[in-house]
Each structure stands twice: as C-alpha cells, then as structure tokens.
Protein backbone atom coordinates (compact mmCIF):
# COMPACT_ATOMS: atom_id res chain seq x y z
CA UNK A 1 18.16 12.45 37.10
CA UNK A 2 21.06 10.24 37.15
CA UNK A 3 21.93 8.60 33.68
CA UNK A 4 20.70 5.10 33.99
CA UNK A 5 17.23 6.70 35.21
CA UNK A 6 14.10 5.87 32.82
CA UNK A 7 11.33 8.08 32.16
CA UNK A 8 8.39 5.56 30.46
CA UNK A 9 5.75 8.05 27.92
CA UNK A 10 2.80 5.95 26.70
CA UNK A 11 1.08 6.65 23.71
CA UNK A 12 -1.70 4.72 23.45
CA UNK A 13 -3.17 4.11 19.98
CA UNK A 14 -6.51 4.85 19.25
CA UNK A 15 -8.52 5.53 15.29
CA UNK A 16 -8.31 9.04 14.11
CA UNK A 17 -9.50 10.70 11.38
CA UNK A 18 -7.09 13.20 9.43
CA UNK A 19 -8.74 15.58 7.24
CA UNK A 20 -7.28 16.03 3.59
CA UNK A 21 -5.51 19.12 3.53
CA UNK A 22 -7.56 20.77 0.60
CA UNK A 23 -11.12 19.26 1.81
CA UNK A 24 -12.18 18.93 5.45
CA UNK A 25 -15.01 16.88 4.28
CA UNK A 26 -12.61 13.82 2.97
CA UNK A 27 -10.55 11.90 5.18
CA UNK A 28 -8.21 9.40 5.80
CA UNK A 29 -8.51 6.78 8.57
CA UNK A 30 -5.32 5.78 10.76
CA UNK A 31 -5.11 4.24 13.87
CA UNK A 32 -2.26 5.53 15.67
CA UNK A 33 0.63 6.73 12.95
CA UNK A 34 -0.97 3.78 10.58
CA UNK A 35 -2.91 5.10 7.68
CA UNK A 36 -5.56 2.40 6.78
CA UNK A 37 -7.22 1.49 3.60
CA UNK A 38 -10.14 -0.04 2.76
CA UNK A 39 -10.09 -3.11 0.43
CA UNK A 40 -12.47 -3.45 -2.94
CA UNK A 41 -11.13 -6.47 -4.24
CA UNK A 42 -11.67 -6.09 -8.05
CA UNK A 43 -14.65 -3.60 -7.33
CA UNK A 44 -13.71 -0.02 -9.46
CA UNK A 45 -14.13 2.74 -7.47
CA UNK A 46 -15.10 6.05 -8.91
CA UNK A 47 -14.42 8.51 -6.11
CA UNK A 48 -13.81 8.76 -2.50
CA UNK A 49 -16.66 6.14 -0.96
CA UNK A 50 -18.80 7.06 2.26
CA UNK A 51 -17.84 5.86 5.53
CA UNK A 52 -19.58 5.58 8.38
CA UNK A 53 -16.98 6.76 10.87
CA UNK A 54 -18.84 5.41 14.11
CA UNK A 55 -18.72 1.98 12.26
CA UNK A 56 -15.24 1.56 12.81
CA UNK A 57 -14.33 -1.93 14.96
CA UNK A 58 -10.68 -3.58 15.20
CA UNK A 59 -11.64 -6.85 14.97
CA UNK A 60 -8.04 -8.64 15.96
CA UNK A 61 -5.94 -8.02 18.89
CA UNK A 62 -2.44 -8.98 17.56
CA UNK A 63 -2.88 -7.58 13.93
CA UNK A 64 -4.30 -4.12 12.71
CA UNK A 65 -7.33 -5.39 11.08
CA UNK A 66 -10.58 -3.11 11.32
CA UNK A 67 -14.03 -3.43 9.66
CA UNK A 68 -16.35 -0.44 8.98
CA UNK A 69 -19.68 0.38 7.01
CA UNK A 70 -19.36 2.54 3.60
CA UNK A 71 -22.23 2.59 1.32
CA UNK A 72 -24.74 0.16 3.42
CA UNK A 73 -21.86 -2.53 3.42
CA UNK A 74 -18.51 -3.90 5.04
CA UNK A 75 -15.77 -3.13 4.21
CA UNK A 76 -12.30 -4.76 5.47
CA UNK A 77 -9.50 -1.96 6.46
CA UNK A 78 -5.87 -2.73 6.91
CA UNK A 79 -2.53 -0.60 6.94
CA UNK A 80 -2.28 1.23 3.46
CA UNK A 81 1.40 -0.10 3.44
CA UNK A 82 -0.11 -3.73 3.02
CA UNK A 83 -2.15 -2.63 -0.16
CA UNK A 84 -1.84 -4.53 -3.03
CA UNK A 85 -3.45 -6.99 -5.27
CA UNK A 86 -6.73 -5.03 -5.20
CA UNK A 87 -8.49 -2.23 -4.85
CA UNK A 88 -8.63 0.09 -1.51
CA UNK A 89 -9.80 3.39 -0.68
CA UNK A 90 -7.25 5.54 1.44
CA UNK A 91 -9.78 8.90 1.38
CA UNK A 92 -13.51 8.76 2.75
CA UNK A 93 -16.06 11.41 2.45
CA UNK A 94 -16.85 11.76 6.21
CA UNK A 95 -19.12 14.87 5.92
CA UNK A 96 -19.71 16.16 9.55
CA UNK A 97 -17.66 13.40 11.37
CA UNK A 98 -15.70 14.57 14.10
CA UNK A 99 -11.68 14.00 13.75
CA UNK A 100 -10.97 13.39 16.85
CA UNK A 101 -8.75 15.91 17.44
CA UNK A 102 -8.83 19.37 19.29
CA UNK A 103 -7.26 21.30 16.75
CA UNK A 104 -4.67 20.59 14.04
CA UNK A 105 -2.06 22.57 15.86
CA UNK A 106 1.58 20.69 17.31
CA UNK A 107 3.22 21.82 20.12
CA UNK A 108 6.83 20.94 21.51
CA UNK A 109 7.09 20.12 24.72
CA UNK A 110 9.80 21.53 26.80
CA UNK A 111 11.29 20.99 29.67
CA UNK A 112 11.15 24.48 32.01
CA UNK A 113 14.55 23.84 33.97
CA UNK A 114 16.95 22.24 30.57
CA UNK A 115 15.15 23.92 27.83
CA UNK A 116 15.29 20.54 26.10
CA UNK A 117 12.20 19.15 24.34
CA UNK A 118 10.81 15.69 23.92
CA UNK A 119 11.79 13.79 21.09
CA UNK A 120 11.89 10.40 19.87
CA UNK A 121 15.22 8.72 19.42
CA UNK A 122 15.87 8.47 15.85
CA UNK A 123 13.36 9.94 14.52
CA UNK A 124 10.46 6.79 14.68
CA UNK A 125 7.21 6.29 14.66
CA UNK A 126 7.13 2.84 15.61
CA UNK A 127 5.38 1.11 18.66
CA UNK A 128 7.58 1.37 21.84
CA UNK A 129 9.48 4.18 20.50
CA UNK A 130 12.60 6.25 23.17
CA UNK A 131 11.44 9.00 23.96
CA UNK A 132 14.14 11.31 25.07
CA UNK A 133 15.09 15.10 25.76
CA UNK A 134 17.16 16.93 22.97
CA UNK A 135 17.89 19.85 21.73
CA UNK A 136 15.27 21.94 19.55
CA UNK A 137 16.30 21.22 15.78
CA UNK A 138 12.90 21.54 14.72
CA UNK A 139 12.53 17.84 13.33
CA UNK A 140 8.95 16.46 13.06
CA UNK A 141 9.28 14.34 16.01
CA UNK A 142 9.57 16.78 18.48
CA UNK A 143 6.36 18.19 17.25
CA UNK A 144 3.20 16.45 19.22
CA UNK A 145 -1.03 17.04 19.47
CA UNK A 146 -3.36 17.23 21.74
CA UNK A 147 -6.23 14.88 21.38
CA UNK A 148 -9.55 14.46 22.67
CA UNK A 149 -9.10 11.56 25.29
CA UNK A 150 -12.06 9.11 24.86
C-alpha cells in the first residue's frame, strides 16, 4: 500500500444493550457508542423502570430519537448527553433480554505481515471516524467486539 491509498471500515450502528457491570439483569440502552435515556418529564422515578427491549423503534432518520414501551407505556429515548430539564432513566431492568452481543470480550485486530493493529485516529468515537494501523499501546480504541449481525 502506497501512502495516499484508503482503506474504508464501516461500522454500522445498530441498538445494543450493555449490561451493568454488577447486575446482568439491568441495562443501559445505546445505539452505537450513544448511551440513551429515557425521558419522565416531572414523573419521580423510584428505581430502574421495565423496558420492553423488543419495543425499541428510531423514529427519525437525521436525529437519534427512539421510542420504546416500559411499564405498559411510551416512553421517548434520546442521547443521555442531551438530558436535562427532566427526568430520564439511563438503567432498565431487562430481565432475560438478550444484549446483543456474543460475549463481552474485545479483541485487537492485527495485521499478520506489520504487526500493527487497527485503531482510530485520535482516539474517537464519533461517526466517520479514521481508522488506521498503529502501534499496540494498549489504548481503548484499538480494542473492538464481535457482535451478533442482525
């Protein structure tokens, strides 16, 4: 590879749900590295509310709005770093719903003629992110996970 060539990696976005680390039976929703929230409004919440995972619908194309069912109603859900002026719930109980994932594991992966491994260029987690071949320093981005595709 010459250094003008471009290698293109798509990582397409989809919901996940990622398990709190002291209760597999509470979660948090994100889609892609968004964590969403669900918003109460001026309704007090008491604990982590039920959510029916398989109700989960992005209802916008150009903006990360989703609805979902928790407790026989809807509920709005929105990136947790748009929170404020009311209520939200970041943690579900999902009892028994499936988090998408294979296993919780990361793996780097390296190139088998360089030694390199796949990184991101400066570290981000943003949409349309460079993905390039460095070095193994053992940041977080060069650490990646195998999902179920579906």
């Amino acid at each position: 590879m010459g250094l003008r060539d471009v290698i293109t990696v798509t990582l397409p976005m989809s919901i996940k749900l990622r398990p709190a680390n002291d209760n597999p039976d509470v979660a948090a929703v994100a889609f892609g590295p968004t964590v969403l929230c669900g918003n109460y409004g001026s309704s007090s919440l008491s604990g982590s509310p039920a959510l029916d995972t398989s109700s989960i619908t992005r209802t916008s194309t150009s903006s990360l709005a989703f609805t979902a069912t928790s407790g026989g109603s809807t509920v709005n859900l929105a990136p947790f770093y748009d929170a404020y002026n009311y209520n939200y719930a970041v943690y579900w109980a999902t009892t028994g719903a499936s988090t998408g994932t294979s296993s919780s594991a990361t793996f780097r992966l390296q190139n088998a003629a360089s030694g390199l491994v796949l990184g991101v260029q400066n570290m981000s987690t943003a949409d349309g992110g460079l993905a390039l071949q460095w070095a193994d320093n053992g940041t977080a981005d060069h650490e990646w996970a195998l999902i179920v595709d579906g």
